[in-house]
C-alpha atoms as a PDB file:
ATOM      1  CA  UNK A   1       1.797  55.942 -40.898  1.00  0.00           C
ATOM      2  CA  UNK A   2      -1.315  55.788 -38.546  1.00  0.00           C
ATOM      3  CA  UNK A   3      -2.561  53.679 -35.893  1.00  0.00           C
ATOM      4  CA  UNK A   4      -6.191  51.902 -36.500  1.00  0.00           C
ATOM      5  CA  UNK A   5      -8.241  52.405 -33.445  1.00  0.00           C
ATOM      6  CA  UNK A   6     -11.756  51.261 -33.419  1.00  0.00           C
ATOM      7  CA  UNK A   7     -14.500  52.479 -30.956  1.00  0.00           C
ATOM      8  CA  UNK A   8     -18.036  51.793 -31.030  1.00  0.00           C
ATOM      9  CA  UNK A   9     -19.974  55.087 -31.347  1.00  0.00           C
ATOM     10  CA  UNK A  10     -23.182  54.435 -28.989  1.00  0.00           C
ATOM     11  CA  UNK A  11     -25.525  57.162 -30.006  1.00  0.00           C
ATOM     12  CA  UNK A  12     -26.101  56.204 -34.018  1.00  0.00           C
ATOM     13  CA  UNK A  13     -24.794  52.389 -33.602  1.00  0.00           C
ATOM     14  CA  UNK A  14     -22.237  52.913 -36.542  1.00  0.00           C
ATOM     15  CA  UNK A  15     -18.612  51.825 -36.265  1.00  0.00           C
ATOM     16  CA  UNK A  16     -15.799  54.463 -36.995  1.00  0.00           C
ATOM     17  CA  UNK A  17     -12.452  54.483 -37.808  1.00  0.00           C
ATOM     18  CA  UNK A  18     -10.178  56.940 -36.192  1.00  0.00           C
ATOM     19  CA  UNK A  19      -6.477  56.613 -37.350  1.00  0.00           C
ATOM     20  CA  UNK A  20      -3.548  58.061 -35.958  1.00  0.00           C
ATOM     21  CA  UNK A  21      -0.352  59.165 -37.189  1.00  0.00           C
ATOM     22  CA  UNK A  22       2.745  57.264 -35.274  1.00  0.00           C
ATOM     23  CA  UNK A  23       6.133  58.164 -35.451  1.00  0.00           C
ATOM     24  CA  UNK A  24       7.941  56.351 -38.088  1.00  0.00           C
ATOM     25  CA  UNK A  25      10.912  55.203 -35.851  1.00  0.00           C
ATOM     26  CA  UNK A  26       8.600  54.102 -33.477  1.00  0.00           C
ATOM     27  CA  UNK A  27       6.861  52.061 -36.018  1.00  0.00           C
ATOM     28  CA  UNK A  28      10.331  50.176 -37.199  1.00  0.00           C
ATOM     29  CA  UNK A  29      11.272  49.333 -33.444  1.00  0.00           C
ATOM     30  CA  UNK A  30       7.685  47.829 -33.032  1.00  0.00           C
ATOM     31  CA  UNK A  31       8.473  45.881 -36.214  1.00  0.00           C
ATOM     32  CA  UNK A  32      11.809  44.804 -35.145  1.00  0.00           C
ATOM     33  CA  UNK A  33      10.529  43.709 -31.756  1.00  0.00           C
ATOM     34  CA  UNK A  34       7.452  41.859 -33.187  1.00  0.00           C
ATOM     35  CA  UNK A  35      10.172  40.345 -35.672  1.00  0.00           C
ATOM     36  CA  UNK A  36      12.861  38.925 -32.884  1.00  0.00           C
ATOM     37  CA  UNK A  37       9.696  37.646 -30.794  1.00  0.00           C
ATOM     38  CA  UNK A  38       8.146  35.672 -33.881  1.00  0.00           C
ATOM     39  CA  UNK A  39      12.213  34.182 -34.468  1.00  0.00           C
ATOM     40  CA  UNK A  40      12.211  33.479 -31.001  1.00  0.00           C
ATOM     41  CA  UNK A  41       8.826  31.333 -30.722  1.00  0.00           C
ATOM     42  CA  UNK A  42       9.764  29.708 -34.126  1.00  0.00           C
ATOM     43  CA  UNK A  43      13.008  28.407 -32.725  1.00  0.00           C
ATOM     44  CA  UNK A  44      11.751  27.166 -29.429  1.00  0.00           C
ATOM     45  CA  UNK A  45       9.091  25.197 -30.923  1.00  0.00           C
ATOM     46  CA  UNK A  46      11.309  23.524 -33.389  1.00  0.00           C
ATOM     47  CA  UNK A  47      13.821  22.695 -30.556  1.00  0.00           C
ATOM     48  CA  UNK A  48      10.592  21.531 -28.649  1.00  0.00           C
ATOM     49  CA  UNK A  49       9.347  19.341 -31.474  1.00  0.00           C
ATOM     50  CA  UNK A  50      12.775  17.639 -31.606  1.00  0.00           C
ATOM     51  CA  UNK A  51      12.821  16.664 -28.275  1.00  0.00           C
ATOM     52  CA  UNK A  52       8.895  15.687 -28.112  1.00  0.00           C
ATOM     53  CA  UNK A  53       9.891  13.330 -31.489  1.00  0.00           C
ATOM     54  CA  UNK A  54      12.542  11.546 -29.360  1.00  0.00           C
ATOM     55  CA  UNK A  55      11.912  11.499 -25.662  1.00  0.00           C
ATOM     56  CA  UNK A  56       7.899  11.966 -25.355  1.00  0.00           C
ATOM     57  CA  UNK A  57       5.800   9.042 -23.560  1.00  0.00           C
ATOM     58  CA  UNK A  58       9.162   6.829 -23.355  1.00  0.00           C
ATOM     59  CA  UNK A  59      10.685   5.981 -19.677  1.00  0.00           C
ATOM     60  CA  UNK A  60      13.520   7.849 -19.971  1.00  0.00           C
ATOM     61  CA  UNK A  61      15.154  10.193 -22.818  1.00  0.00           C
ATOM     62  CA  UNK A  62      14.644   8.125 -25.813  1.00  0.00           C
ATOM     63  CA  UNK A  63      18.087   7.580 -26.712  1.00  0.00           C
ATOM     64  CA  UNK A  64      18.632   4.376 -25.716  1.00  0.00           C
ATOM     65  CA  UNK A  65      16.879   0.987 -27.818  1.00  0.00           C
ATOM     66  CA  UNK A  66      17.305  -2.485 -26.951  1.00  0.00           C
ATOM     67  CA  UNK A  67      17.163  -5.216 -29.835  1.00  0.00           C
ATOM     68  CA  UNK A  68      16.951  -8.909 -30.213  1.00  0.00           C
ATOM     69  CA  UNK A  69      17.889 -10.596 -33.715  1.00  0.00           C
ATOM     70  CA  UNK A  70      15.040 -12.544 -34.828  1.00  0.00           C
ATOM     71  CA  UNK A  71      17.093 -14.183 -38.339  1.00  0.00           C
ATOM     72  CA  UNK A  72      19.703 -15.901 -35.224  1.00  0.00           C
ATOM     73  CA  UNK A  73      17.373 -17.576 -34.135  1.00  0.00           C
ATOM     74  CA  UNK A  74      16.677 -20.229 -37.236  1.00  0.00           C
ATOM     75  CA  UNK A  75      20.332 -20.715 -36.398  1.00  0.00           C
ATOM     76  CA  UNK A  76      20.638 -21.561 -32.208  1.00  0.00           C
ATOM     77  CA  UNK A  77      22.221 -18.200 -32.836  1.00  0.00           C
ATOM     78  CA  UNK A  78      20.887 -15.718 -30.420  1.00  0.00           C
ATOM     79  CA  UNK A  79      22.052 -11.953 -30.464  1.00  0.00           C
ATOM     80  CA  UNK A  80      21.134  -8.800 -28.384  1.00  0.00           C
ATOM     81  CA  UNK A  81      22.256  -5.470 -29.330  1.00  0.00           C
ATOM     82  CA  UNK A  82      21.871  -2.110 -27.045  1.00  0.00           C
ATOM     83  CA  UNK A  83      22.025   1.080 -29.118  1.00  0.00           C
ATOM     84  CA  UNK A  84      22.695   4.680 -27.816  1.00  0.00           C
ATOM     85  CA  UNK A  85      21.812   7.581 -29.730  1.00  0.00           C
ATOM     86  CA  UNK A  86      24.982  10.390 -28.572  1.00  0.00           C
ATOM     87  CA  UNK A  87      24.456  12.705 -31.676  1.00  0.00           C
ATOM     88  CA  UNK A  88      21.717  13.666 -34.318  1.00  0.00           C
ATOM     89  CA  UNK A  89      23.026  10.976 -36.831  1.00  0.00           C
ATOM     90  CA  UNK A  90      25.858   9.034 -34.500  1.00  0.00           C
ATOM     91  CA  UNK A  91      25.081   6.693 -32.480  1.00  0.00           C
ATOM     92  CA  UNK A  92      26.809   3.596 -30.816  1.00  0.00           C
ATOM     93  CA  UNK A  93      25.847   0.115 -30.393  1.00  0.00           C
ATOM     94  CA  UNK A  94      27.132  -3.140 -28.515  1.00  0.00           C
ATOM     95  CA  UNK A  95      26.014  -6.405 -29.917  1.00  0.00           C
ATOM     96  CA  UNK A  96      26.903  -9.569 -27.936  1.00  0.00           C
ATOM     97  CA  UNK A  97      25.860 -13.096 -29.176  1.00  0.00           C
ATOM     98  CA  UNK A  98      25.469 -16.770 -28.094  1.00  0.00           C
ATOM     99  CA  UNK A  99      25.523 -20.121 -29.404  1.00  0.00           C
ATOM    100  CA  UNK A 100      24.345 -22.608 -26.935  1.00  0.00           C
ATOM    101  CA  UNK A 101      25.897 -26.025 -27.303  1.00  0.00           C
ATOM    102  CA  UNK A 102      24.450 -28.146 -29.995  1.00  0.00           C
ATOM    103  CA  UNK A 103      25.323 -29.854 -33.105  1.00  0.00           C
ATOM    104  CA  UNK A 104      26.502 -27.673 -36.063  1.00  0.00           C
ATOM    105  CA  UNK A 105      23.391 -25.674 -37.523  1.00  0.00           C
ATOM    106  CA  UNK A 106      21.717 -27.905 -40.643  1.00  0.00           C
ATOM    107  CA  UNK A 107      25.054 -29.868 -40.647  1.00  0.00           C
ATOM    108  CA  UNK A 108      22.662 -32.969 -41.784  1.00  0.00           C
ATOM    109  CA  UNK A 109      21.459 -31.008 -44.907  1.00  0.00           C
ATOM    110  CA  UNK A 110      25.658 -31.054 -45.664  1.00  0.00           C
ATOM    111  CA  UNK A 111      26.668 -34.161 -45.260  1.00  0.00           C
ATOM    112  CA  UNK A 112      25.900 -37.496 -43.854  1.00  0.00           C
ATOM    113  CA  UNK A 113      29.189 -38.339 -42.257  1.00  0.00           C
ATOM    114  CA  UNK A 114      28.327 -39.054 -38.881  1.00  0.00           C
ATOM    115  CA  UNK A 115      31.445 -38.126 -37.335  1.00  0.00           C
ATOM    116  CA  UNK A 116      31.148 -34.362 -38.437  1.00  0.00           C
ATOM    117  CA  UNK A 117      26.792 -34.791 -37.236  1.00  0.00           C
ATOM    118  CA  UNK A 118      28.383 -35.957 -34.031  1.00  0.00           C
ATOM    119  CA  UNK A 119      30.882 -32.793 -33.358  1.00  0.00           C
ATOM    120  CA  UNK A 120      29.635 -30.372 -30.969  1.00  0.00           C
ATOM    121  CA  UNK A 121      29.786 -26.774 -30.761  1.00  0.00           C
ATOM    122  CA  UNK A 122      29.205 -23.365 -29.034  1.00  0.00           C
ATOM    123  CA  UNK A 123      29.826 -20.067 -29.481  1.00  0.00           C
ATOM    124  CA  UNK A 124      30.225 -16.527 -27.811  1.00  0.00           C
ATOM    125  CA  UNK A 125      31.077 -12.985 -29.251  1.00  0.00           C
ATOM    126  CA  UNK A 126      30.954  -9.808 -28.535  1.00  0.00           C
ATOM    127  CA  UNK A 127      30.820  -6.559 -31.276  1.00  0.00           C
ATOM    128  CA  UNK A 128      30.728  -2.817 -30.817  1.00  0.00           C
ATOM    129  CA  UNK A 129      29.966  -0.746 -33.586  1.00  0.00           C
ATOM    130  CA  UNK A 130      29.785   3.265 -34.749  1.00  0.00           C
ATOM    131  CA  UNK A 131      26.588   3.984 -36.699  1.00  0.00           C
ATOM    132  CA  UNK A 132      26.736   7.256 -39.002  1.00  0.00           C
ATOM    133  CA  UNK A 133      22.933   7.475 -40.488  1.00  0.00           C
ATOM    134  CA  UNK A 134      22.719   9.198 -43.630  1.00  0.00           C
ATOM    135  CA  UNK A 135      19.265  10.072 -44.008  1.00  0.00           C
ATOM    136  CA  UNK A 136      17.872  13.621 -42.881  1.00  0.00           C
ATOM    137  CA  UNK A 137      15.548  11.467 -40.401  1.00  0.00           C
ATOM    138  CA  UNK A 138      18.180  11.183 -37.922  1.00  0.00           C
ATOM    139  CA  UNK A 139      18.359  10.210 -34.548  1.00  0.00           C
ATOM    140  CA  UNK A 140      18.594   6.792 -35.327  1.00  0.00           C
ATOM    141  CA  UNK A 141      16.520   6.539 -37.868  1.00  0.00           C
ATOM    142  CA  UNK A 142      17.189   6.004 -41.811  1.00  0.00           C
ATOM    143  CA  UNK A 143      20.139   4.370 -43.596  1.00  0.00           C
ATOM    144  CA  UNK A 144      23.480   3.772 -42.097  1.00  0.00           C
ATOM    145  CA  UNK A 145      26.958   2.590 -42.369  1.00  0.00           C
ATOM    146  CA  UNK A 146      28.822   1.256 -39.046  1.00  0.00           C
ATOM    147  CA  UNK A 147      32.361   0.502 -38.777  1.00  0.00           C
ATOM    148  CA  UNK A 148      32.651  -2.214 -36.049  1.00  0.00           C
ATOM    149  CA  UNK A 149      35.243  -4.627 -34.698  1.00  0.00           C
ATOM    150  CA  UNK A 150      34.225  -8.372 -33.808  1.00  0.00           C
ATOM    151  CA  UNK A 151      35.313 -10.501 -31.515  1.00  0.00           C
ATOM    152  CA  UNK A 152      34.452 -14.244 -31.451  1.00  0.00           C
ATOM    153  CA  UNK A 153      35.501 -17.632 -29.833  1.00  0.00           C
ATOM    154  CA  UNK A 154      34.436 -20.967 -30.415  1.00  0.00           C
ATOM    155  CA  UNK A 155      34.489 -24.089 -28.968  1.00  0.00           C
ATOM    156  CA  UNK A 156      34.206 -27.700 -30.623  1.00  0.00           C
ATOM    157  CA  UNK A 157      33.819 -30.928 -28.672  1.00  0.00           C
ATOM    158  CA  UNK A 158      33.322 -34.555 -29.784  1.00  0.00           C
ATOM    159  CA  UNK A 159      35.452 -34.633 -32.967  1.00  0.00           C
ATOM    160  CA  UNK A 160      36.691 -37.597 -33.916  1.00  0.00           C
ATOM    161  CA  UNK A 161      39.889 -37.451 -35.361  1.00  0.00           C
ATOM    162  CA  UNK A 162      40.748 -41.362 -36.974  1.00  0.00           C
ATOM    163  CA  UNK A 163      44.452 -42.832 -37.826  1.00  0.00           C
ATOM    164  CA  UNK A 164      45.553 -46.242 -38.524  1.00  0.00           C
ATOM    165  CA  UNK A 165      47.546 -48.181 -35.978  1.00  0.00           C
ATOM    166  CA  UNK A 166      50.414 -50.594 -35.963  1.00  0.00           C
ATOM    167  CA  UNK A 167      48.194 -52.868 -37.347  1.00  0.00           C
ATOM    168  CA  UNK A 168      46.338 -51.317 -39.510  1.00  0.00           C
ATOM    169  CA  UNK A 169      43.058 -50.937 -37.059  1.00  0.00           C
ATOM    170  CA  UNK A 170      41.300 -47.806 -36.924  1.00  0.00           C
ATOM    171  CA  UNK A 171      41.704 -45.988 -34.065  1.00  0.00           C
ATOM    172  CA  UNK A 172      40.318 -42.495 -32.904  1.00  0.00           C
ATOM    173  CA  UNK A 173      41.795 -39.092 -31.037  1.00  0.00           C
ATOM    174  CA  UNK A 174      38.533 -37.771 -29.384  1.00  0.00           C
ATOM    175  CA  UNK A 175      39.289 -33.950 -30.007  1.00  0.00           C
ATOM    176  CA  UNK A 176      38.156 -30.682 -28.073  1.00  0.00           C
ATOM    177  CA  UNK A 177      39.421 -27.240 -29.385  1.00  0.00           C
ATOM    178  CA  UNK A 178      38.982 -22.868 -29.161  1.00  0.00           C
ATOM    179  CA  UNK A 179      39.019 -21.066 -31.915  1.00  0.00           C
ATOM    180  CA  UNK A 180      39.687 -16.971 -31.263  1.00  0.00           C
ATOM    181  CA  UNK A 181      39.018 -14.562 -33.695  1.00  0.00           C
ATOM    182  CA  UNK A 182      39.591 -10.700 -33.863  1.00  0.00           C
ATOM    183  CA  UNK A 183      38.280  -8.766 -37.081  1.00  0.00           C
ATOM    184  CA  UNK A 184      37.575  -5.707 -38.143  1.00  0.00           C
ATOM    185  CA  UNK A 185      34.337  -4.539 -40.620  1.00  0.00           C
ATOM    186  CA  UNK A 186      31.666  -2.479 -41.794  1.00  0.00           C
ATOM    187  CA  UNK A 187      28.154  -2.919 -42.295  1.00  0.00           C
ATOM    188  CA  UNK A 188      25.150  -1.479 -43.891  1.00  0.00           C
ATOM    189  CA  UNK A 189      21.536  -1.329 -43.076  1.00  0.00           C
ATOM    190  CA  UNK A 190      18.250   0.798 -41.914  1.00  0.00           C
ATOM    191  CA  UNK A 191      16.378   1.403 -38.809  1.00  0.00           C
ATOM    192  CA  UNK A 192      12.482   2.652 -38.584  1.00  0.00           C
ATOM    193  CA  UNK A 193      10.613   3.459 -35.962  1.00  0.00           C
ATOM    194  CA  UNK A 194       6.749   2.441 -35.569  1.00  0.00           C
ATOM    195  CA  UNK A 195       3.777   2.414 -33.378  1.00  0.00           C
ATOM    196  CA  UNK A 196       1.501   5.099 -31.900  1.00  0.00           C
ATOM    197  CA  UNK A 197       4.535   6.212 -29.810  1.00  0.00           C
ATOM    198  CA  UNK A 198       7.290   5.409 -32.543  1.00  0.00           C
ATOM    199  CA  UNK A 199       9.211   3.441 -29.822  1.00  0.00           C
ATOM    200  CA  UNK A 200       9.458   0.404 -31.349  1.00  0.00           C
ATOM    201  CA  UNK A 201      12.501   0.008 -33.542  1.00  0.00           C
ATOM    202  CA  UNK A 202      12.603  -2.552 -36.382  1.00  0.00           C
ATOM    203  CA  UNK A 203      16.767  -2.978 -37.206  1.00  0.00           C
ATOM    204  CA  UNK A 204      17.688  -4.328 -40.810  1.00  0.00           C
ATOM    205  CA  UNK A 205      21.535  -5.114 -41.106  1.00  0.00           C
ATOM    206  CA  UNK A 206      21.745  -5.538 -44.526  1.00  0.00           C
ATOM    207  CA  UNK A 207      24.784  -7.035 -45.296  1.00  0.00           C
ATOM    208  CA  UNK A 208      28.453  -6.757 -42.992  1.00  0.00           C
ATOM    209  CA  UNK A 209      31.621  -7.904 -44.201  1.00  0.00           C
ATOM    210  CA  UNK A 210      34.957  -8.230 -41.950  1.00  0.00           C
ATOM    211  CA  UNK A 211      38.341  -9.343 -42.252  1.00  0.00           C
ATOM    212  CA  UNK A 212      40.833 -10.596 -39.527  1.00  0.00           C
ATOM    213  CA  UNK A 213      43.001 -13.189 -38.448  1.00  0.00           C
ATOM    214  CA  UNK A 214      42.132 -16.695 -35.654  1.00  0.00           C
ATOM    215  CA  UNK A 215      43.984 -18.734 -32.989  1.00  0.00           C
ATOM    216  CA  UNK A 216      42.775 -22.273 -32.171  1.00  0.00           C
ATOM    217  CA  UNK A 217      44.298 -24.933 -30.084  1.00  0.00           C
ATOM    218  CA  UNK A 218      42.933 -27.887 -30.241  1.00  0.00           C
ATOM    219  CA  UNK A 219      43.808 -31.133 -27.787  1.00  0.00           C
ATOM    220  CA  UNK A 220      42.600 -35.270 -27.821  1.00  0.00           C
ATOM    221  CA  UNK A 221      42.966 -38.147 -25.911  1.00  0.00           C
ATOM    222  CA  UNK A 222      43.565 -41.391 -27.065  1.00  0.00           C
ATOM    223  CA  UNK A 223      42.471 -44.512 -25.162  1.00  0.00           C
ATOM    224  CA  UNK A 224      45.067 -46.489 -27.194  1.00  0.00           C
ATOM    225  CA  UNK A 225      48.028 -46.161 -26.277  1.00  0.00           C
ATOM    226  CA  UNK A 226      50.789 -44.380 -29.160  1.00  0.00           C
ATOM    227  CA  UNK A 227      54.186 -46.322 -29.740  1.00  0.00           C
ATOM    228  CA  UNK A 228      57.109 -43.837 -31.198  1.00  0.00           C
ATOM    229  CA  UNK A 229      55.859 -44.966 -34.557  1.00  0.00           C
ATOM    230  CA  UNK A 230      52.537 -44.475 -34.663  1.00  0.00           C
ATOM    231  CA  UNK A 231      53.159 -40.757 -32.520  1.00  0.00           C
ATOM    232  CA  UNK A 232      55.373 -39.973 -35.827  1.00  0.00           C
ATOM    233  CA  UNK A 233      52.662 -41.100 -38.455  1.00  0.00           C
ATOM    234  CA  UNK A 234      49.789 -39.658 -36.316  1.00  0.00           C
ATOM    235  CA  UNK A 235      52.001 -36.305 -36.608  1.00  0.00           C
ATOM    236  CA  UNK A 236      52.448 -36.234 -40.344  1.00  0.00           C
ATOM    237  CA  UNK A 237      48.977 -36.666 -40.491  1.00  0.00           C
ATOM    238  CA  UNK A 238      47.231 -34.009 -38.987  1.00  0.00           C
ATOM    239  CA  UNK A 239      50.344 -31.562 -40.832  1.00  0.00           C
ATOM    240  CA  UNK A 240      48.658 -33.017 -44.438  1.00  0.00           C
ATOM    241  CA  UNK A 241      44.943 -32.757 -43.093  1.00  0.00           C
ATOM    242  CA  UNK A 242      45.774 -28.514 -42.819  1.00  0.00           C
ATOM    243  CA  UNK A 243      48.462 -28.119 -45.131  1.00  0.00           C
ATOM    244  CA  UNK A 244      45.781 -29.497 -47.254  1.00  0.00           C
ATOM    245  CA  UNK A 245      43.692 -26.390 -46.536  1.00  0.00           C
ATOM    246  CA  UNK A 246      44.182 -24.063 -50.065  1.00  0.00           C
ATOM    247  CA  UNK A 247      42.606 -21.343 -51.354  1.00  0.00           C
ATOM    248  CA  UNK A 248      43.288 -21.730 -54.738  1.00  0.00           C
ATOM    249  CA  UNK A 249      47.283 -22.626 -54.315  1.00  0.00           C
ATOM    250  CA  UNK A 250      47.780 -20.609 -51.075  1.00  0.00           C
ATOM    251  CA  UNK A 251      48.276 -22.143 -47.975  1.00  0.00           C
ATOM    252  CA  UNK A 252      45.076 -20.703 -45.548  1.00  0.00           C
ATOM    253  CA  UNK A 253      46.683 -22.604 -42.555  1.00  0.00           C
ATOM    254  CA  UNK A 254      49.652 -21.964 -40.153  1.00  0.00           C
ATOM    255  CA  UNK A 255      50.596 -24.824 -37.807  1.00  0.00           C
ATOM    256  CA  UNK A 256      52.239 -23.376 -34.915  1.00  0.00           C
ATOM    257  CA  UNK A 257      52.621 -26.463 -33.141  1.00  0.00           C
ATOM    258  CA  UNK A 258      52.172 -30.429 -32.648  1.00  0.00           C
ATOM    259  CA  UNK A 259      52.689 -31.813 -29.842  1.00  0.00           C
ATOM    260  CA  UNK A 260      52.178 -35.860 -29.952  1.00  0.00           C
ATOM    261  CA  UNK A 261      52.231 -38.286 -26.884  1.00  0.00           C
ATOM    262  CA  UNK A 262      51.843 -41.689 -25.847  1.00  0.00           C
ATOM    263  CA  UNK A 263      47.694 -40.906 -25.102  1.00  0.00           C
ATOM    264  CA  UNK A 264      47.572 -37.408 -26.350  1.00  0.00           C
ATOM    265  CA  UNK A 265      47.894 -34.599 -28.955  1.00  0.00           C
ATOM    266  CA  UNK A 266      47.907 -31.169 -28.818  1.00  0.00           C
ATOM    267  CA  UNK A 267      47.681 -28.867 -32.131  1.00  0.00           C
ATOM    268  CA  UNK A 268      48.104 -24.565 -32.530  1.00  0.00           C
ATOM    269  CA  UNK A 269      46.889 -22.867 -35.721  1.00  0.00           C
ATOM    270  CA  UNK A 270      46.364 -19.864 -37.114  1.00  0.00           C
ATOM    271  CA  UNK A 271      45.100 -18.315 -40.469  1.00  0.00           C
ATOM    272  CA  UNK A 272      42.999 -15.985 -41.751  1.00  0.00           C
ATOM    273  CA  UNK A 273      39.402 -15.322 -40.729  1.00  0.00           C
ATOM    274  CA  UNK A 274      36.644 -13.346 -43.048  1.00  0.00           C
ATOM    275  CA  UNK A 275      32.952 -13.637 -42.775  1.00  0.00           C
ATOM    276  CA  UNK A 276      29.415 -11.717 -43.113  1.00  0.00           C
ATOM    277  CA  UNK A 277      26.809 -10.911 -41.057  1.00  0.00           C
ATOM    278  CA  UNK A 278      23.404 -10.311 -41.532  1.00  0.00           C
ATOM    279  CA  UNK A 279      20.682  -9.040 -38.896  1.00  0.00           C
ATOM    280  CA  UNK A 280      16.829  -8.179 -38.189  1.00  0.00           C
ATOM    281  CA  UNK A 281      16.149  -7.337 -35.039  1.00  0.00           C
ATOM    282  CA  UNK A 282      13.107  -5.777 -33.461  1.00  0.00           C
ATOM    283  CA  UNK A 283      13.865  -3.386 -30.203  1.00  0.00           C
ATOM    284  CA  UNK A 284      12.000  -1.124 -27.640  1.00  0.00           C
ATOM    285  CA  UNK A 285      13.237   2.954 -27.084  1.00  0.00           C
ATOM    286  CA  UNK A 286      13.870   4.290 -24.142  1.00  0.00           C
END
């Protein structure tokens, strides 16, 4: 084993080679320390490049996005989500939405009773989520599936609930009511990032399913005044309008209460609650 030295011979302008013998367990520790070096540099760069992808020319450490659902909207449904990244492929995320109060979304494309076109309504709810990405992109990018747990009230004004008198005359119960409902899901979807910086995140929720159970009390007040007879008939009726309520032969509805007076009523149910979600929101990293 020799070393290759070079010098440049200035008398005949030739270059010459002048090797010399090294020690051959000198030449392995010169290996092994080149070796641990090259590891070294390797590593460090890759943890460098991992942290340049997710932090570089954002404000703070590029964990954190902010999203707004831009399908909610067609809906008077508006929804903002704030998503932090805590792992390479876990991340959590709290959604909280709003429904101003309005008439029921396309209720006039339904139907063109005008006592459900008059009923107005709002809602409010509130969802936090665990997102486990799949994909070898990580850090919040790629596919995912989050388990999640949703929370949602709503509240209905303006309903006009009829019933027929002593004398057969129409009258009306003008009815307000809450709905609460706790359920608990999952959800599929992707997130990309894109732009020079990558720091603008595009958030497809492709479909989300969950199951759970709802509360409502609802309450009206009658400008006629109820005899004992009509309280008893107004009763019976609101009992048929949800036992009426069926999927398939089972009873969906549980009537907790009634509670009829001379100028008022006052109704608590509960029953089931499932639904789906759907999202596409476009957010700014952090």
């Amino acid at each position: 084993y020799q070393l290759l030295c070079i010098y440049f011979d200035k008398t005949n302008k030739q270059l010459k080679l002048n090797l010399e013998k090294m020690n051959f367990t000198k030449k392995i520790a010169l290996l092994a320390t080149v070796s641990l070096f090259s590891i070294c540099s390797v590593n460090a760069q890759m943890v460098k490049n991992d942290f340049w992808d997710l932090s570089d020319d954002t404000l703070l450490d590029g964990k954190t996005i902010i999203k707004a659902n831009m399908l909610g909207w067609t809906t008077r449904n508006f929804g903002f989500y704030g998503e932090r990244i805590v792992f390479k492929n876990i991340s959590v995320v709290l959604g909280v939405n709003f429904m101003p109060q309005g008439s029921i979304p396309y209720i006039n494309k339904f139907t063109d009773e005008q006592f459900i076109r008059d009923i107005r309504v709002n809602s409010f709810s509130i969802t936090p989520e665990v997102r486990f990405y799949l994909s070898k992109s990580e850090y919040g990018k790629g596919f995912y599936i989050a388990p999640y747990y949703k929370y949602e009230r709503f509240h209905a004004e303006n309903f006009s609930f009829e019933y027929d008198d002593n004398t057969d005359i129409k009258q009306a119960v003008m009815v307000n009511g809450d709905l609460n409902t706790h359920s608990f899901g999952a959800a599929f979807g992707a997130q990309w990032f894109v732009g020079r910086k990558k720091n603008i995140a595009i958030d497809w929720t492709i479909i989300g399913v969950h199951y759970g159970s709802n509360k409502g009390v609802f309450e009206g007040i009658s400008d006629h005044t109820l005899s004992a007879q009509e309280q008893a008939g107004l009763k019976q009726k609101i009992e048929k309008s949800f036992n009426d309520l069926k999927m398939g032969k089972k009873q969906i509805v549980k009537i907790n209460s009634i509670d009829v007076g001379a100028n008022s009523v006052k109704t608590g149910i509960e029953s089931p609650w499932a639904l789906f979600r759907m999202a596409l929101s476009i957010g700014y990293r952090f």
